[in-house]
Protein backbone atom coordinates (compact mmCIF):
# COMPACT_ATOMS: atom_id res chain seq x y z
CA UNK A 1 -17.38 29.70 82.77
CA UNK A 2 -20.05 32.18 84.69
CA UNK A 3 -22.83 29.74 86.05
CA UNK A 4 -26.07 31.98 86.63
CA UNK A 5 -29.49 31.81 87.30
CA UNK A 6 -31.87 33.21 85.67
CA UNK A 7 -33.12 35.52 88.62
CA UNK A 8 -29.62 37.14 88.56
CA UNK A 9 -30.63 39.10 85.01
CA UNK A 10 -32.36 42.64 84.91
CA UNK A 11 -32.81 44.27 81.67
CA UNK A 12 -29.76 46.30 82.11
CA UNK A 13 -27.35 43.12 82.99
CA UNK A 14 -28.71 41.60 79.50
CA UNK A 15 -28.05 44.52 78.06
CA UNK A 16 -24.47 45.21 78.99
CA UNK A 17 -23.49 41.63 78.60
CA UNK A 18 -24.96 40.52 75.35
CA UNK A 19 -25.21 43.76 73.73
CA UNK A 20 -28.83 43.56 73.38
CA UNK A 21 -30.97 46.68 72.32
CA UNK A 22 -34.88 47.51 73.72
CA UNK A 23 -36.33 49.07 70.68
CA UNK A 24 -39.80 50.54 70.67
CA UNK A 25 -41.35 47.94 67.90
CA UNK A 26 -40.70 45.25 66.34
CA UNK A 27 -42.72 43.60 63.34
CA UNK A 28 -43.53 40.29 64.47
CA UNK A 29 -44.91 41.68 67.93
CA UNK A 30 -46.95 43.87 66.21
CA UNK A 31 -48.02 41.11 64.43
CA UNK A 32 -48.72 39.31 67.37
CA UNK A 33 -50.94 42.07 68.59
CA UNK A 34 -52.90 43.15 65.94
CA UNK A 35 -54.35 39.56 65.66
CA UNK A 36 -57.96 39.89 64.60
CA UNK A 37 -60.15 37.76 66.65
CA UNK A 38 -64.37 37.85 66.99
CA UNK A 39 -65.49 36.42 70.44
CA UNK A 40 -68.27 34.52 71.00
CA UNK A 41 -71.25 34.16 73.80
CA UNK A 42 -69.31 31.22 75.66
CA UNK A 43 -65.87 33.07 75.61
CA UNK A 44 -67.52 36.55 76.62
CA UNK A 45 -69.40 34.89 79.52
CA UNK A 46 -65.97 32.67 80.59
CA UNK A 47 -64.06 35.68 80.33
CA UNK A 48 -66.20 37.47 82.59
CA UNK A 49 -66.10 35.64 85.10
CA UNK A 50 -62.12 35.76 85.71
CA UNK A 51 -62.32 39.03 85.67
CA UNK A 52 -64.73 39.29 88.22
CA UNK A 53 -62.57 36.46 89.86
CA UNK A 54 -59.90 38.51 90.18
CA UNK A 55 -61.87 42.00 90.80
CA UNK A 56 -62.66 40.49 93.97
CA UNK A 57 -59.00 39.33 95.31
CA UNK A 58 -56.55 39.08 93.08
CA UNK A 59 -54.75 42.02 94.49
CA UNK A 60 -53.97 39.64 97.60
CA UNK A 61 -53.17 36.19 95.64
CA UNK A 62 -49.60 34.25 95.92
CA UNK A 63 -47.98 33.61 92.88
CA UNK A 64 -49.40 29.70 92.65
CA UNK A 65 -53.10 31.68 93.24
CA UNK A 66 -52.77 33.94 90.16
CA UNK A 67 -50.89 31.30 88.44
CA UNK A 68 -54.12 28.71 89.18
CA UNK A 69 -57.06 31.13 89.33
CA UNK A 70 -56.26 33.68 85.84
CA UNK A 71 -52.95 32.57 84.57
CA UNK A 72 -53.07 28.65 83.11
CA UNK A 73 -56.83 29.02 82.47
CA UNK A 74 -56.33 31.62 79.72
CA UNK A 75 -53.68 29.56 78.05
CA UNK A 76 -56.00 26.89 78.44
CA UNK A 77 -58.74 28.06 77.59
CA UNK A 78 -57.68 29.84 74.54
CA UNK A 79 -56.31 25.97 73.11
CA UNK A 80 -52.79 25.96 73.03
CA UNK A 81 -51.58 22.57 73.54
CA UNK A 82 -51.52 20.36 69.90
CA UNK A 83 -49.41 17.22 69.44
CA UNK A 84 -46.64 19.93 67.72
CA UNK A 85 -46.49 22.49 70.56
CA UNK A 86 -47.37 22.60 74.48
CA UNK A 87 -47.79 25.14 77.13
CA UNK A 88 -45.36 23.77 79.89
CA UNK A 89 -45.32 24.98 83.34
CA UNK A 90 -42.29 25.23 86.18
CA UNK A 91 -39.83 23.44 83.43
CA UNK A 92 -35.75 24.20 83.29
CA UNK A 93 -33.81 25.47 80.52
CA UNK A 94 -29.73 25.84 80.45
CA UNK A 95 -27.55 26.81 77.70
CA UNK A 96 -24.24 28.40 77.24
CA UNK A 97 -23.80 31.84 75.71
CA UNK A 98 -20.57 33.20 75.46
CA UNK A 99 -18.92 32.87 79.10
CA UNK A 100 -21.86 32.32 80.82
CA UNK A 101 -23.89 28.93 81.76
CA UNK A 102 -27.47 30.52 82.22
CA UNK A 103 -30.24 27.94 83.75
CA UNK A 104 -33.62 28.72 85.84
CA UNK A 105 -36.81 27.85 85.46
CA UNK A 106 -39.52 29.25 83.55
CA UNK A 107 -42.72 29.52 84.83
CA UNK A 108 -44.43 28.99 81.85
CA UNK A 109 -43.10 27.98 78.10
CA UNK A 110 -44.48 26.88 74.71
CA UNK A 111 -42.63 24.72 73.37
CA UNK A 112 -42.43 21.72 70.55
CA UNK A 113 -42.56 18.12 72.11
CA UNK A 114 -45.56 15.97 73.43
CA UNK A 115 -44.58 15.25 76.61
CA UNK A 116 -41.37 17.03 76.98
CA UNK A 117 -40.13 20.38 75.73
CA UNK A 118 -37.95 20.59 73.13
CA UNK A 119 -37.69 23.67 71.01
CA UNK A 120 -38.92 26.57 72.75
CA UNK A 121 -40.64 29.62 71.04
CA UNK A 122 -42.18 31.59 73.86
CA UNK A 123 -41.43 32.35 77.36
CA UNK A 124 -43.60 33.57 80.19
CA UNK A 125 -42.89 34.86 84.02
CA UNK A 126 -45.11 35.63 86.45
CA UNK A 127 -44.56 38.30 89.58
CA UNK A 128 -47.28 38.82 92.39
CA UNK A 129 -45.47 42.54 92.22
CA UNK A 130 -43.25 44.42 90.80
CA UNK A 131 -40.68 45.15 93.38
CA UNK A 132 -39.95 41.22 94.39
CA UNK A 133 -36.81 39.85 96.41
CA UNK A 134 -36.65 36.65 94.22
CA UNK A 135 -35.61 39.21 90.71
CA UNK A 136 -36.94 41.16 87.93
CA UNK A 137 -39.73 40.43 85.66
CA UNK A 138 -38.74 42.02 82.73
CA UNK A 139 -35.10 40.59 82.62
CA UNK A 140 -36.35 37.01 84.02
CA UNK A 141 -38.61 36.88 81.27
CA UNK A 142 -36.13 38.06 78.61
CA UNK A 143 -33.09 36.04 79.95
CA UNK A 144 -35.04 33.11 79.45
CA UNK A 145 -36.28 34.36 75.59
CA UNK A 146 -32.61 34.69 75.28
CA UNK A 147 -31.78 31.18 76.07
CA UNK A 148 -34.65 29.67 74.03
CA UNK A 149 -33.30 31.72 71.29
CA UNK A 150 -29.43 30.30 71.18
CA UNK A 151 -31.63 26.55 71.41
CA UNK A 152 -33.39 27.60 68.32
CA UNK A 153 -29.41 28.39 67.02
CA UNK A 154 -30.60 32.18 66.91
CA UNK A 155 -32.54 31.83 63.97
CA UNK A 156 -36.08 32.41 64.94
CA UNK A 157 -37.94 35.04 66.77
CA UNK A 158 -39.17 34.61 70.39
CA UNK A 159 -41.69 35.79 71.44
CA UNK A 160 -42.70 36.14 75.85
CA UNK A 161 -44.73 37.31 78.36
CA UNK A 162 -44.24 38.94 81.73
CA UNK A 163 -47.07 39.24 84.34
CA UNK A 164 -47.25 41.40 87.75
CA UNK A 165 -50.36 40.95 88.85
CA UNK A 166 -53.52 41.87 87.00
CA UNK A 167 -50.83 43.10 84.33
CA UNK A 168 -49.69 41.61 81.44
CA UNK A 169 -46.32 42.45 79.00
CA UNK A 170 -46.03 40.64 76.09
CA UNK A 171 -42.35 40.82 74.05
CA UNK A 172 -40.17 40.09 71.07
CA UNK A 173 -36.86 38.99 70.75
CA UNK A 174 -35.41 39.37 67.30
CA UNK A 175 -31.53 39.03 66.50
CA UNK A 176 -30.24 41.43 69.04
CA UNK A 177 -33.22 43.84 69.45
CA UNK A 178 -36.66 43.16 71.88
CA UNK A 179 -39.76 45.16 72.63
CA UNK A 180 -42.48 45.10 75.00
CA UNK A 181 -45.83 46.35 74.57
CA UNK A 182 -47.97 47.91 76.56
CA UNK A 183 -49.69 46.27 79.41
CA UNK A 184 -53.01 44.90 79.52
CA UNK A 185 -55.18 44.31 82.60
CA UNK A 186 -56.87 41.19 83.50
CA UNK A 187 -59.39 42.67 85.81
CA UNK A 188 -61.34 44.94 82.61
CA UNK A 189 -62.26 44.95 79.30
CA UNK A 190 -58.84 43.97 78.48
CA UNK A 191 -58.78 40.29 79.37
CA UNK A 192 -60.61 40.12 75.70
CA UNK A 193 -57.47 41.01 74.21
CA UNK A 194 -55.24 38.99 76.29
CA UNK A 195 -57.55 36.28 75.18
CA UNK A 196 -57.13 37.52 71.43
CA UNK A 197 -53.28 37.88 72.17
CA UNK A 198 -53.28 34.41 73.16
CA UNK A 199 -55.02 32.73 70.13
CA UNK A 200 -52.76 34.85 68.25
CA UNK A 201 -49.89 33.39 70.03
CA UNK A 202 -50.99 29.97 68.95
CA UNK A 203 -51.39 30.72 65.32
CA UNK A 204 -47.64 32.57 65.25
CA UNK A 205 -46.42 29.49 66.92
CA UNK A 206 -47.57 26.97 64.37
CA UNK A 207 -45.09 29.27 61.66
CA UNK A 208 -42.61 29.18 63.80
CA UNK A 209 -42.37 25.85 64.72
CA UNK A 210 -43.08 24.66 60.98
């Protein structure tokens, strides 16, 4: 038995090892972002003002900055947490697939349980860049999917998140085959449809977790 972290795993390495396949869509993550969603006043004017939060310095944040400042008050704001599902931060996850015991920590999950996470249906990573010494977005964000998959006994789709920077990834994991869309920037326009992604991502939740 392998023991690995999950800031061994690049895209490739997944690939190889659990013959997974990047495809260029998949249903349920276009599902995800198609989400209709009309803002209102108070949104607009909250939204506005993390962008201009991180026009003027998010280029230089830390990780725990962008986490704090953009990050946890999107998920926040955009009402996640329910007594059937939570948005849980720096929490571990560890499960064995095939020959290998894969663990790490995700830095942020949503997840059925109250106070503890249980079943797991999305996965997020954050990156100040995208060259880092600590691992790979992409594949630390989809090793983790992968994990919270085989605790859902590989019946469900899983849907995550990578961010580097003002730029956000969001992905599918269905069967063997993922996708990742496009990115959207936090510092424009955009941030209205990470927003809408969001309370999308709360509504997909509450079928999958039913």
């Amino acid at each position: 038995m392998v023991k690995s972290n999950f800031r061994e795993w690049t895209l490739d390495k997944i690939d190889d090892t659990f013959g997974l396949e990047m495809v260029r869509q998949l249903p349920v993550l276009d599902k995800l972002l198609s989400f209709e969603y009309e803002l209102d006043d108070y949104e607009k004017r909250f939204l506005n003002e993390l962008r201009e939060t991180y026009f003027l310095g998010g280029d230089d944040w830390n990780e725990a900055e962008l986490e704090n400042k953009i990050i946890s008050p999107l998920f926040v704001f955009s009402k996640i947490d329910n007594r059937k599902f939570v948005y849980f931060l720096e929490r571990e996850l560890s499960v064995v697939i095939d020959d290998y015991e894969l663990s790490g920590k995700v830095d942020g999950m949503i997840a059925t349980g109250f106070r503890n996470p249980k079943k797991p249906f999305f996965c997020m990573n954050e990156y100040k860049r995208a060259t880092d010494p600590n691992g790979d977005p992409k594949g630390q964000a989809l090793i983790a999917m992968l994990v919270a998959q085989k605790l859902n006994d590989n019946k469900k789709p899983i849907l995550g998140c990578f961010i580097v920077g003002r730029h956000w990834c969001f992905m599918a994991l269905v069967d063997k085959k993922y996708a990742i869309s496009h990115s959207f920037a936090c510092d424009d326009d955009e941030i209205y449809d990470i927003y809408r992604i969001l309370k999308s991502l709360r509504y997909q939740i509450d079928i999958l977790a039913s």
